[in-house]
N, C-alpha and C. Protein backbone atom coordinates (compact mmCIF):
# COMPACT_ATOMS: atom_id res chain seq x y z
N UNK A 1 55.66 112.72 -33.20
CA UNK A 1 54.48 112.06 -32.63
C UNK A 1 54.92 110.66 -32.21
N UNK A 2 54.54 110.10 -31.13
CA UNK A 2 55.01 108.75 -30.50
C UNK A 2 54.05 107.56 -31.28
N UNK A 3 54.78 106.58 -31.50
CA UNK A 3 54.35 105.45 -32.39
C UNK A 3 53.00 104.90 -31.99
N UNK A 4 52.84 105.19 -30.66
CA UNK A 4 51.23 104.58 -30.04
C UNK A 4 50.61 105.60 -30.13
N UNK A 5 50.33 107.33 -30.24
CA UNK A 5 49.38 108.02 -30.85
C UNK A 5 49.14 108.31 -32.27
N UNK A 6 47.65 108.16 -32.41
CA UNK A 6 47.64 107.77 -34.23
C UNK A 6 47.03 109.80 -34.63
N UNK A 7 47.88 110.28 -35.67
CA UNK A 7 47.91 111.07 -36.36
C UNK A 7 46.67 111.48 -36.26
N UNK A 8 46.59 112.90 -35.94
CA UNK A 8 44.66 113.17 -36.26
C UNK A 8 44.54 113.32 -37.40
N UNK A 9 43.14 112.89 -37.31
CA UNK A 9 43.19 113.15 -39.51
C UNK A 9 43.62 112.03 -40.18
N UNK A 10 44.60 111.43 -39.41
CA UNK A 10 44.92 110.58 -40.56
C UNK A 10 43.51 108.50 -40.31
N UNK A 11 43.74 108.75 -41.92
CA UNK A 11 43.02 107.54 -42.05
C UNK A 11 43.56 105.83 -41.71
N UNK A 12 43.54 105.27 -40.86
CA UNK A 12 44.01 104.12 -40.69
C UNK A 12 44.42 103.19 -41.88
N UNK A 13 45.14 102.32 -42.15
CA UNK A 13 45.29 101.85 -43.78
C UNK A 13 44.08 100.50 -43.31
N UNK A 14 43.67 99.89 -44.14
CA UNK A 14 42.55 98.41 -44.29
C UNK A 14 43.58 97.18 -43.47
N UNK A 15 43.01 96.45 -42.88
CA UNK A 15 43.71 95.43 -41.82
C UNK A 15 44.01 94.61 -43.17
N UNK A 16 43.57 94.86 -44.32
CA UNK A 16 44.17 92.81 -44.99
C UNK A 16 45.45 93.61 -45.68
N UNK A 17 45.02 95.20 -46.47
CA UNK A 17 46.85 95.03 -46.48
C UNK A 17 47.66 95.66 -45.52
N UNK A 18 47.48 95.65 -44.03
CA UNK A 18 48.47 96.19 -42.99
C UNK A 18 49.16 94.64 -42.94
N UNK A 19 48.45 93.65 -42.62
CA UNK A 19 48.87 92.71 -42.85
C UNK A 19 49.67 92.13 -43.74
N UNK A 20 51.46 91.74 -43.57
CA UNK A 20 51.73 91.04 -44.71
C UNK A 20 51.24 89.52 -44.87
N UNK A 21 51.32 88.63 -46.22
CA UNK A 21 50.26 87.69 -46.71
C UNK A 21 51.47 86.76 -45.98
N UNK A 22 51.36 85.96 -44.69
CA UNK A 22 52.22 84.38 -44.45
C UNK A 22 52.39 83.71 -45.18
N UNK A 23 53.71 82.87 -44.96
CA UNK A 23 53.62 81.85 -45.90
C UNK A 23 53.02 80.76 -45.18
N UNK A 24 52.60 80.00 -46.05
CA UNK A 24 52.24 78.65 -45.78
C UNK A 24 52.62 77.39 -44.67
N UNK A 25 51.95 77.53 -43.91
CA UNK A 25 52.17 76.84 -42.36
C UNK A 25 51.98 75.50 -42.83
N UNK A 26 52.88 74.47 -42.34
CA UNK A 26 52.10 73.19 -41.99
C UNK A 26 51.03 72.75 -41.01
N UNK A 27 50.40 71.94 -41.35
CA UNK A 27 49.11 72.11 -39.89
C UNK A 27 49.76 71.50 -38.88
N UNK A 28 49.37 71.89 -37.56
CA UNK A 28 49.55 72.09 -36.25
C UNK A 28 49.60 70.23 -36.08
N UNK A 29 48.88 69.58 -36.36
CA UNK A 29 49.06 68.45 -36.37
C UNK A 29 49.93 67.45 -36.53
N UNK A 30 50.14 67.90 -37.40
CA UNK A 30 51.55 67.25 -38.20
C UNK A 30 52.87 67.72 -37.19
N UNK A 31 52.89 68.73 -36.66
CA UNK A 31 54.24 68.91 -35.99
C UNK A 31 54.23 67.94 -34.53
N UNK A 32 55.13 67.76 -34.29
CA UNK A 32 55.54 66.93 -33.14
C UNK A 32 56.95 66.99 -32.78
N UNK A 33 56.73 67.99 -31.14
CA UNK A 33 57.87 68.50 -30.54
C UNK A 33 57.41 67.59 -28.89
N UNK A 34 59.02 67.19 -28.32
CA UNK A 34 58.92 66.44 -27.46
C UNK A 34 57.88 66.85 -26.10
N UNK A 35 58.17 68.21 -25.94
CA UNK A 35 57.12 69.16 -25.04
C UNK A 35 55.77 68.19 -25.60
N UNK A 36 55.22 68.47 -26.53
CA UNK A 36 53.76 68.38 -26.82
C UNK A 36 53.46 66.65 -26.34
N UNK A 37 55.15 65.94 -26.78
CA UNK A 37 54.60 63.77 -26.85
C UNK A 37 54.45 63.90 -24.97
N UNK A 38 55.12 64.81 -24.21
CA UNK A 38 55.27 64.64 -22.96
C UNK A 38 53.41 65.18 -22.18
N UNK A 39 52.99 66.40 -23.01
CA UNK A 39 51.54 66.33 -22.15
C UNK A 39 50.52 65.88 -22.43
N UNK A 40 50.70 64.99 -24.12
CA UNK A 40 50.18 64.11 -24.42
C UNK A 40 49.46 63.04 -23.63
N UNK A 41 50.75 62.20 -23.26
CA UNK A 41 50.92 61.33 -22.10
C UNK A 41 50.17 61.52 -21.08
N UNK A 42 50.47 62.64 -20.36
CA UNK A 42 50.03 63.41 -19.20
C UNK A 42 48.29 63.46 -18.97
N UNK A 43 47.71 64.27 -20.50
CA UNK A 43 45.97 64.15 -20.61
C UNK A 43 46.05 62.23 -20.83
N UNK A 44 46.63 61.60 -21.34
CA UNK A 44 46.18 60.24 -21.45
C UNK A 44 45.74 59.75 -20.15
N UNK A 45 47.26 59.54 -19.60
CA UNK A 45 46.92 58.85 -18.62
C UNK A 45 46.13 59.74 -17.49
N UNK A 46 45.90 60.86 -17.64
CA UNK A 46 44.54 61.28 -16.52
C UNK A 46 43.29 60.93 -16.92
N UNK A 47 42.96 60.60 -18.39
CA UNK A 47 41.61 59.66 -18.34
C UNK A 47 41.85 58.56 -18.28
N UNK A 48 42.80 57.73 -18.33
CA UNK A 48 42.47 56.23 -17.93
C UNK A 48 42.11 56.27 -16.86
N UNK A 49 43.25 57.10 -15.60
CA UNK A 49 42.56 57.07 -14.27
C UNK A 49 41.43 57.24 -14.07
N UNK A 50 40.85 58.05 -14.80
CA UNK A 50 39.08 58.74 -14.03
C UNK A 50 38.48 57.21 -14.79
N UNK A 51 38.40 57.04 -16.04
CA UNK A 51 37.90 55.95 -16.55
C UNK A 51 38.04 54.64 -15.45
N UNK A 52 39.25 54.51 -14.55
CA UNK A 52 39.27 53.42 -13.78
C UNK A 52 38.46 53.65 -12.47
N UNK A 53 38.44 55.00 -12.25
CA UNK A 53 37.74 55.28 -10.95
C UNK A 53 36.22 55.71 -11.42
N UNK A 54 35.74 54.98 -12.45
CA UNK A 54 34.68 55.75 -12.69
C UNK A 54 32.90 54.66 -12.15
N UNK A 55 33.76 53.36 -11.48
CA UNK A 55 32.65 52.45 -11.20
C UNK A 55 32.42 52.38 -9.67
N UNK A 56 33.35 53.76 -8.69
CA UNK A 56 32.82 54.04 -7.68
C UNK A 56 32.46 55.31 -7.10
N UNK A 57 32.69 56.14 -8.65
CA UNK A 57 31.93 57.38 -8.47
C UNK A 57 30.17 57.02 -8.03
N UNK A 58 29.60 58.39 -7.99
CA UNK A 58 27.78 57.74 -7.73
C UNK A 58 27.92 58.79 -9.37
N UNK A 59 26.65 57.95 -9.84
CA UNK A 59 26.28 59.01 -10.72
C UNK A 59 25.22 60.06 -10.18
N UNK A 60 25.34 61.11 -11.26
CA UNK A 60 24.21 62.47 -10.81
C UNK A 60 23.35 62.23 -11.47
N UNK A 61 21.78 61.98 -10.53
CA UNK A 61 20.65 62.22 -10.96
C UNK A 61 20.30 63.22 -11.82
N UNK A 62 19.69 62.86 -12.86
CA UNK A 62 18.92 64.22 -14.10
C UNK A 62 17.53 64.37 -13.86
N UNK A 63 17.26 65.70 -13.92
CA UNK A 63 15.85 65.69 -13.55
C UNK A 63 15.48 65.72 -12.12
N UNK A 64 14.13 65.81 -11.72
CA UNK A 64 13.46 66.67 -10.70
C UNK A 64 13.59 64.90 -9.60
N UNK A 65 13.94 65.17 -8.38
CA UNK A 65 14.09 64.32 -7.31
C UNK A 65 13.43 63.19 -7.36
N UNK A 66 12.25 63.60 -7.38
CA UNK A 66 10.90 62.98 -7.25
C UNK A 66 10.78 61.85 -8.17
N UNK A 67 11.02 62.06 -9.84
CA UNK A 67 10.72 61.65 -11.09
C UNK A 67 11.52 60.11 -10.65
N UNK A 68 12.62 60.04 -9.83
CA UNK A 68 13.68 58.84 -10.12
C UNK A 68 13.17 57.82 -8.89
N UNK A 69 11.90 58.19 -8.10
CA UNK A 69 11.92 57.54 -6.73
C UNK A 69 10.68 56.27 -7.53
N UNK A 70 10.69 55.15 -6.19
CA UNK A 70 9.50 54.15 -6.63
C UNK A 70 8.53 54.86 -6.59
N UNK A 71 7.57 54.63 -7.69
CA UNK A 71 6.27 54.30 -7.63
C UNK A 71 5.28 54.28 -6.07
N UNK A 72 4.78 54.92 -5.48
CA UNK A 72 3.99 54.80 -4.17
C UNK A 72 3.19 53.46 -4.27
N UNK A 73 3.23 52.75 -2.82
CA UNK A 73 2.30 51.86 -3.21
C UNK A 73 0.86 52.16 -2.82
N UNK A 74 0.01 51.85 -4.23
CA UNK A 74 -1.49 51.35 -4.80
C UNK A 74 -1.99 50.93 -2.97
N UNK A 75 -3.14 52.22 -2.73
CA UNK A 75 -3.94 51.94 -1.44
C UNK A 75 -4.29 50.65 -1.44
N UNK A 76 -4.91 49.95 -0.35
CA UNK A 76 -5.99 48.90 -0.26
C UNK A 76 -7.63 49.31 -0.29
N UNK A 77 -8.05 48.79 -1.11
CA UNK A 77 -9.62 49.25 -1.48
C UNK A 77 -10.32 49.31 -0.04
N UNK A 78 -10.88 50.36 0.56
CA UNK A 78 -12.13 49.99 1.81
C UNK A 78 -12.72 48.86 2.45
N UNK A 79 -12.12 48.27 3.20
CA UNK A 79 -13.24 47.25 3.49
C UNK A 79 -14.50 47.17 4.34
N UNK A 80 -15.60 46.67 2.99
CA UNK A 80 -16.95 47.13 3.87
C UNK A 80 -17.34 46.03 4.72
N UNK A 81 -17.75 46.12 5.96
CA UNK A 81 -18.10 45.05 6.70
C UNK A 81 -20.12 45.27 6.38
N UNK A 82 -20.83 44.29 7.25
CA UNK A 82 -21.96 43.99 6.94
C UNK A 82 -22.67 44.46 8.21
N UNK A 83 -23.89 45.05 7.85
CA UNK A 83 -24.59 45.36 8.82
C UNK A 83 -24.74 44.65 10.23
N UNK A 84 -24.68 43.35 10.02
CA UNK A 84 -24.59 42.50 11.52
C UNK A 84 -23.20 43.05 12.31
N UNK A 85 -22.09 42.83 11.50
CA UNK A 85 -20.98 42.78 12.25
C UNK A 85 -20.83 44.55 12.40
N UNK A 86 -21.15 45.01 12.18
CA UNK A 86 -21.01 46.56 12.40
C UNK A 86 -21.82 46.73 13.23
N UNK A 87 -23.19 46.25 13.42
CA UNK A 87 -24.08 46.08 14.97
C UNK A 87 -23.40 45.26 15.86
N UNK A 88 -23.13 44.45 15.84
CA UNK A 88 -21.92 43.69 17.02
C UNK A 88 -20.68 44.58 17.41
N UNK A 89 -20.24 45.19 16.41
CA UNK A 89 -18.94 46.06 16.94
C UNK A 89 -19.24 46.82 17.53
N UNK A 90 -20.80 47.97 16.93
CA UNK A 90 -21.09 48.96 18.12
C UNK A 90 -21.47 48.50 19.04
N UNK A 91 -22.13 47.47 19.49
CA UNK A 91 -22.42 47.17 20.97
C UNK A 91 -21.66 46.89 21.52
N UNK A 92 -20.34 46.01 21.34
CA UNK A 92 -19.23 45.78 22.01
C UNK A 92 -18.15 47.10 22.34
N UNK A 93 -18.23 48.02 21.44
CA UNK A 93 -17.57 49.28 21.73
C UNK A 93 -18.52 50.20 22.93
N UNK A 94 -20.04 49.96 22.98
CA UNK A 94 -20.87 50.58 23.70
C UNK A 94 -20.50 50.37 25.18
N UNK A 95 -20.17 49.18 25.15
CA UNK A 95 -19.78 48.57 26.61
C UNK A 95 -18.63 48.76 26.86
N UNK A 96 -17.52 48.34 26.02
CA UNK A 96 -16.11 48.43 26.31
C UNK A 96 -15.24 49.20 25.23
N UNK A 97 -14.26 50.53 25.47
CA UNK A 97 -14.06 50.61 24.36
C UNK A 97 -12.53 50.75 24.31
N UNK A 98 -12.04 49.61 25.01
CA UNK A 98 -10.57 48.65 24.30
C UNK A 98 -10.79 47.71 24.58
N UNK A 99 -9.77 46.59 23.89
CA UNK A 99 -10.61 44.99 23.93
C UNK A 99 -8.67 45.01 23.77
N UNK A 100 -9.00 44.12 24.57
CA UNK A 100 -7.64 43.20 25.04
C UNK A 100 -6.76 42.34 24.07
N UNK A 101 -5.93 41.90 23.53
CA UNK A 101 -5.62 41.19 22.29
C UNK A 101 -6.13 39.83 22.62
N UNK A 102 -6.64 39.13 23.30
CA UNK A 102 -7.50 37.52 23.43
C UNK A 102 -8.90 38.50 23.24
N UNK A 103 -8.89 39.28 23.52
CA UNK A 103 -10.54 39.58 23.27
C UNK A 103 -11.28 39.61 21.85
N UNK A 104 -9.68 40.79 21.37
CA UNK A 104 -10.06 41.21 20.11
C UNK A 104 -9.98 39.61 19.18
N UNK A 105 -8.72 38.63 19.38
CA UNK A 105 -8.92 37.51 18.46
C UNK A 105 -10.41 37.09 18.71
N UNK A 106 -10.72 37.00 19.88
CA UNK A 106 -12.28 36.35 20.22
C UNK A 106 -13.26 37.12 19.58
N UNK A 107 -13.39 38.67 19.49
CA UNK A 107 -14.27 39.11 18.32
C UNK A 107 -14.30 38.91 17.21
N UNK A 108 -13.32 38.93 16.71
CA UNK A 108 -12.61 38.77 15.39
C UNK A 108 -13.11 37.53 14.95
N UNK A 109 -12.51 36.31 15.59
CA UNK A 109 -13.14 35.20 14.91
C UNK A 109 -14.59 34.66 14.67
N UNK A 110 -15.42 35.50 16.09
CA UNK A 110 -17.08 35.61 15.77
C UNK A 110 -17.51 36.25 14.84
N UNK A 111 -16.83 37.40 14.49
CA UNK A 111 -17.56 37.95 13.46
C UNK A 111 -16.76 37.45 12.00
N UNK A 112 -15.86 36.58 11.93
CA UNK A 112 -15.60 36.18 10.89
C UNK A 112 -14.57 37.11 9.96
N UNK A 113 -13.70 38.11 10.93
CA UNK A 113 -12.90 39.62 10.50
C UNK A 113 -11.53 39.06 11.02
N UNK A 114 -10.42 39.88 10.51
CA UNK A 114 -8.94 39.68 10.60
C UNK A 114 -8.54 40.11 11.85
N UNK A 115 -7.93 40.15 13.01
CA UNK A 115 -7.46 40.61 13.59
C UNK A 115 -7.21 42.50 13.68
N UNK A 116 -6.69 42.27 12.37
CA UNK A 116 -5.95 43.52 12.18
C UNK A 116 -7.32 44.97 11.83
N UNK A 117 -8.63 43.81 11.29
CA UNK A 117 -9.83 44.57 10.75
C UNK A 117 -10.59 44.86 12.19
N UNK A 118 -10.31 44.08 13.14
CA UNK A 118 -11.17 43.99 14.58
C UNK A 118 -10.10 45.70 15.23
N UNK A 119 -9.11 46.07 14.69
CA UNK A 119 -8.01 46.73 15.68
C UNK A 119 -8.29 47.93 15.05
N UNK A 120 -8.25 47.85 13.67
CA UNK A 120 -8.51 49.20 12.91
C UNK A 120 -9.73 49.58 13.27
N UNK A 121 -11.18 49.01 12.93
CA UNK A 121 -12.23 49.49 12.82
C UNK A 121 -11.94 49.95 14.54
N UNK A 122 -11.68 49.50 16.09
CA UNK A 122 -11.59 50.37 17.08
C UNK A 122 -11.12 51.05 17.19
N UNK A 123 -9.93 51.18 16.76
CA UNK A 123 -9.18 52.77 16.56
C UNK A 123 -9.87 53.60 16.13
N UNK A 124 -10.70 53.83 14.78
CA UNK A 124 -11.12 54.58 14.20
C UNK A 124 -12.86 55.06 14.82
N UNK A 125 -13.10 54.10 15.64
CA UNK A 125 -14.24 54.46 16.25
C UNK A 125 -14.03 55.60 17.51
N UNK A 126 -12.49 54.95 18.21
CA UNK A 126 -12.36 55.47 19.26
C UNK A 126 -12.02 57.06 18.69
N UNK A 127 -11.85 57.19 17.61
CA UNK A 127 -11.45 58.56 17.35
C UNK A 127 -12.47 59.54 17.01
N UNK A 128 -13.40 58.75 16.53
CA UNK A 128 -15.26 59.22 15.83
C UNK A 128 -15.75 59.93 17.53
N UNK A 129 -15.67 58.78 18.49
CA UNK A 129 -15.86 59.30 19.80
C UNK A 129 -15.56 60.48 20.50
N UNK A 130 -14.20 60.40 20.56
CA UNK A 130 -13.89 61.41 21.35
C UNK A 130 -14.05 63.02 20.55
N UNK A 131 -14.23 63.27 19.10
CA UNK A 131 -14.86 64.12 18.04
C UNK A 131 -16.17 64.36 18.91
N UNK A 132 -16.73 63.61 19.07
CA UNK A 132 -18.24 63.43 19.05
C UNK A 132 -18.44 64.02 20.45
N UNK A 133 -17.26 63.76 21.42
CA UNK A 133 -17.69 64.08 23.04
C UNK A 133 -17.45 65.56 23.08
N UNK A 134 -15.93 65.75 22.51
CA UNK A 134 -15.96 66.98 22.20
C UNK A 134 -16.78 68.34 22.09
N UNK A 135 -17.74 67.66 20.57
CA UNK A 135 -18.37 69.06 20.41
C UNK A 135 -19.70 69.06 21.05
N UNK A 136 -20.15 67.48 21.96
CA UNK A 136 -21.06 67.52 22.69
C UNK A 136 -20.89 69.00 23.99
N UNK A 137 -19.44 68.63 24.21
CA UNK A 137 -19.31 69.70 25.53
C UNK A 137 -19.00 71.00 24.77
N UNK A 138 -18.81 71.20 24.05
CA UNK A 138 -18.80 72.20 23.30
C UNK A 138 -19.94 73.39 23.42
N UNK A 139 -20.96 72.25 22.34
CA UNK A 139 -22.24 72.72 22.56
C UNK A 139 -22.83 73.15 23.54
N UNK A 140 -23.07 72.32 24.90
CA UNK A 140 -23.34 72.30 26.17
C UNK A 140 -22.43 73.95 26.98
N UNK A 141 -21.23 73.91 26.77
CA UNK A 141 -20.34 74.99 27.32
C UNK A 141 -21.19 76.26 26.58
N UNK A 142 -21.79 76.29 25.79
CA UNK A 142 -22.21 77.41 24.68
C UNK A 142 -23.39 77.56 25.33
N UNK A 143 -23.99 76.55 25.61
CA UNK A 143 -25.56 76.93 25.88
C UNK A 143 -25.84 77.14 27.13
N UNK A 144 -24.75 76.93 28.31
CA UNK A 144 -24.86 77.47 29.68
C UNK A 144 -24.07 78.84 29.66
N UNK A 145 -23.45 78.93 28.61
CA UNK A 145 -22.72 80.55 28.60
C UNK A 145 -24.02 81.43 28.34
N UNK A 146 -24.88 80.60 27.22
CA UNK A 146 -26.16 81.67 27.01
C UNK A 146 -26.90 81.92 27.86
N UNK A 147 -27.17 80.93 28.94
CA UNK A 147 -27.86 81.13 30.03
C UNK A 147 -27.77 81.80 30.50
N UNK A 148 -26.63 81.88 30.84
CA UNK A 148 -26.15 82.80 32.43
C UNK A 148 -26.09 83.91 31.58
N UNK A 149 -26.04 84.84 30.14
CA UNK A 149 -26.04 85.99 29.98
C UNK A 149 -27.17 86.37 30.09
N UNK A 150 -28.76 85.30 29.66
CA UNK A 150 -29.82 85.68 29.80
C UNK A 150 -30.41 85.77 31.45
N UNK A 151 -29.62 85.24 31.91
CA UNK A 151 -29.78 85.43 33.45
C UNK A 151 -29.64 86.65 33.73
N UNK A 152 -28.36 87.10 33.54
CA UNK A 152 -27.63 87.72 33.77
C UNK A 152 -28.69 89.46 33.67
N UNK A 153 -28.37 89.31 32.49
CA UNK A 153 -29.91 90.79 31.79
C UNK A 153 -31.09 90.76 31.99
N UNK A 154 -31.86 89.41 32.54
CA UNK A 154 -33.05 89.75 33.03
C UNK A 154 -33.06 89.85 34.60
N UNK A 155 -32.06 89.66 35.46
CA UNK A 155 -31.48 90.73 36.50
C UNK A 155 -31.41 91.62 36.47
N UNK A 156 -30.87 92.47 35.44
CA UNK A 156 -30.27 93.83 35.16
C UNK A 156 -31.83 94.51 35.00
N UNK A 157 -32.67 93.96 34.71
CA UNK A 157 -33.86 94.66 33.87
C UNK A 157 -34.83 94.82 34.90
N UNK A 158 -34.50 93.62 35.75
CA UNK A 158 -35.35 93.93 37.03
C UNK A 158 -35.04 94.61 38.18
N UNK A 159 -34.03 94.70 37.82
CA UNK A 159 -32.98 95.75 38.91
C UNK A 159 -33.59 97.36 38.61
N UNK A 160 -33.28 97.47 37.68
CA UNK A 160 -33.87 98.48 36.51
C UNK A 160 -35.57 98.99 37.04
N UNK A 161 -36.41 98.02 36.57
CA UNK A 161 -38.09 98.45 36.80
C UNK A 161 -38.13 98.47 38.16
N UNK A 162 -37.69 97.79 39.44
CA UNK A 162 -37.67 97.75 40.75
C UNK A 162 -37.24 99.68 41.42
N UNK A 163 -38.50 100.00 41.94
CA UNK A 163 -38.34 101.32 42.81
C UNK A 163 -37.12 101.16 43.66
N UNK A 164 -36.27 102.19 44.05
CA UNK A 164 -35.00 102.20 44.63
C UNK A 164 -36.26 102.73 46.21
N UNK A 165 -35.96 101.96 47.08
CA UNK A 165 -36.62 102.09 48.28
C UNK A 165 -35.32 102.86 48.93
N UNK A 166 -36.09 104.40 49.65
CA UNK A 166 -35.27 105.56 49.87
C UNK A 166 -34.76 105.07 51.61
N UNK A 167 -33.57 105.30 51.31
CA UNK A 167 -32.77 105.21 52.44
C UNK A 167 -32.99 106.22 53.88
N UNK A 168 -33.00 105.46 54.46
CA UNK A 168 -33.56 106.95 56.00
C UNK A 168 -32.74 107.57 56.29
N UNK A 169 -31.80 107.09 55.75
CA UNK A 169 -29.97 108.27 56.30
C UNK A 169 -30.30 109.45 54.95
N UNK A 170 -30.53 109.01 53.69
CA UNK A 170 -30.39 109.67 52.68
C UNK A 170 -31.51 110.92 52.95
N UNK A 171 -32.69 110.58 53.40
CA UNK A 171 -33.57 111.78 53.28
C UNK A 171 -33.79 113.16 53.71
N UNK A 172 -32.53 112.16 54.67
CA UNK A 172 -32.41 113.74 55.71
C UNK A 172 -31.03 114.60 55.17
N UNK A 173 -30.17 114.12 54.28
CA UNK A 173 -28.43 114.73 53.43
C UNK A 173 -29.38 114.56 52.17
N UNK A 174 -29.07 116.11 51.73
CA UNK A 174 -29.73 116.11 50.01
C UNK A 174 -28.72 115.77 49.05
N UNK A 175 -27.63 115.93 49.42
CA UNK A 175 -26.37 115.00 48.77
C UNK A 175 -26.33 113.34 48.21
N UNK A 176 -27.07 112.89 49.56
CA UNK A 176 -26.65 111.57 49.68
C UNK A 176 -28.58 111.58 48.55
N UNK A 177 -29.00 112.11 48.93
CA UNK A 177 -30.09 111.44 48.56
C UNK A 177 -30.04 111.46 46.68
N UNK A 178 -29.86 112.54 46.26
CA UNK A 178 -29.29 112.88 45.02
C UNK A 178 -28.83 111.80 43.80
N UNK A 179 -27.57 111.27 45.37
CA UNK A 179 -26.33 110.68 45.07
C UNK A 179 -27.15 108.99 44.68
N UNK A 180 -28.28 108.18 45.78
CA UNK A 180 -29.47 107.28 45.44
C UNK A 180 -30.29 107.66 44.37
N UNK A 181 -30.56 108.50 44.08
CA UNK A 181 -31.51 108.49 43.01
C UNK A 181 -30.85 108.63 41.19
N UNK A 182 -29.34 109.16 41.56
CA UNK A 182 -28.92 109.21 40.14
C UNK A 182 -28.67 107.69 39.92
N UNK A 183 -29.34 107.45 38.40
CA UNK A 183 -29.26 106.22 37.38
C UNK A 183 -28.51 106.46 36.01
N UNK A 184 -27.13 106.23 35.74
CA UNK A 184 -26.64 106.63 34.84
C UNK A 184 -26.97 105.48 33.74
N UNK A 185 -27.49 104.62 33.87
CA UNK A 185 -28.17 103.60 32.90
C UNK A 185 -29.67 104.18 32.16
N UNK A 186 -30.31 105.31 32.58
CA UNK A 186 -31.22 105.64 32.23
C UNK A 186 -31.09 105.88 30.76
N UNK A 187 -32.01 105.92 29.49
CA UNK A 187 -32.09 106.72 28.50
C UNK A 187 -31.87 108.00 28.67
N UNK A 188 -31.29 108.47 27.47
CA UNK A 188 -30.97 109.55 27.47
C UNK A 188 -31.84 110.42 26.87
N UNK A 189 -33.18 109.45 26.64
CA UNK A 189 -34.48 110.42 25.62
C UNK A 189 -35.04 110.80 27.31
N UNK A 190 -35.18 110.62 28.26
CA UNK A 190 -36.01 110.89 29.48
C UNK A 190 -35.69 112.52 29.54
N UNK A 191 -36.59 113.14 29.96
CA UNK A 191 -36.15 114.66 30.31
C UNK A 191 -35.69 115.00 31.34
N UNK A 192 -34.83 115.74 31.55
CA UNK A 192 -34.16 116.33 32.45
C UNK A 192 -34.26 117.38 33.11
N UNK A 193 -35.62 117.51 34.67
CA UNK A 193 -35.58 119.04 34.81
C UNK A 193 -34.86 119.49 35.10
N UNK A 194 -35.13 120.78 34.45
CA UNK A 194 -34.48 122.17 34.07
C UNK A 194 -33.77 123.03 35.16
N UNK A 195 -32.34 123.17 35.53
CA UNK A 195 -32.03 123.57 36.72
C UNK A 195 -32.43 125.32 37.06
N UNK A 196 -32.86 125.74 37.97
CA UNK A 196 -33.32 126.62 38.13
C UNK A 196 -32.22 127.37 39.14
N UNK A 197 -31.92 128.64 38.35
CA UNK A 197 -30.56 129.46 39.08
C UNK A 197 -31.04 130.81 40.43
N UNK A 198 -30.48 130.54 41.36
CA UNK A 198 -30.49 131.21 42.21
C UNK A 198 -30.66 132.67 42.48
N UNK A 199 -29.88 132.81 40.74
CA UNK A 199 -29.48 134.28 41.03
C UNK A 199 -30.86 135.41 40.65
């Protein structure tokens, strides 16, 4: 039997006594062979290097992107203006609705507002506006569409109750005349006389 197939049947012997007992090693520590003082050296001086190159590495962020960024900056609270100057702005927007930068300082300082409060509040009007013109034509586009359908069907209806005035070509061709009098819009509850066969 070859030394690498194991005997059938047979019982393997226990690994602690297949094993003979070593003698007594010195620890690994303690030995020092020139190989080992040489890659010694070798791991040393590859961390001093990284240690020297280590104040133009970037460091890696920990944690989720977001967590490491500033703080957003804190809105500015609303500023409410006063019923006068909010009646002065709409009338001046009523009439004109851009104001020139000498204009706007000239509103601005009448109503006692910042520049920047005279520029915002028109922007934001001019935008309320054109919202507003919008669904005006909107509306308007909707309610002449309804028209013209109600136009449209109370044509149809009078088209409908209106006698079909008989054609003088038709009366004399029973084809043609037939051909005038069929209404395929009719109900279909109307009766239908009964065709009567020749034969």
């Amino acid at each position: 039997v070859p030394a690498h197939r194991p005997i059938p049947g047979a019982v393997p012997p226990p690994i602690s006594s297949a094993i003979p007992a070593m003698p007594a090693v010195p620890s690994l520590g303690s030995l020092n062979f020139p190989w080992m003082e040489s890659s010694r050296r070798f791991v040393k001086d590859r961390f001093t290097a990284a240690a020297a190159l280590t104040p133009f590495t970037v460091t890696r962020r920990i944690g989720h992107p977001y967590q490491n960024r500033t703080p957003p900056k804190r809105k500015k609270p609303r500023t409410s203006f006063s019923r006068v100057q909010i009646c002065e702005l709409e009338k001046r927007f009523h009439r004109q609705k851009y104001l020139a930068s000498a204009e706007r300082a000239a509103l601005a300082k009448s109503l006692k507002m910042t520049d920047a409060q005279v520029k915002t509040w028109f922007q934001n009007r001019r935008t309320k506006w054109r919202r507003q013109t919008a669904e005006e034509r909107e509306a308007e586009r909707q309610q002449a569409s309804r028209l013209m359908l109600q136009l449209q069907h109370d044509a149809f209806q009078k088209s409908l109750n209106e006698s079909i005035q008989p054609d003088p070509l038709c009366l004399h061709n029973s084809s043609l005349f037939a051909l005038q009098n069929l209404q395929p819009w009719e109900e279909e509850s109307a009766k239908i006389p009964p065709v009567t066969s020749l034969v």
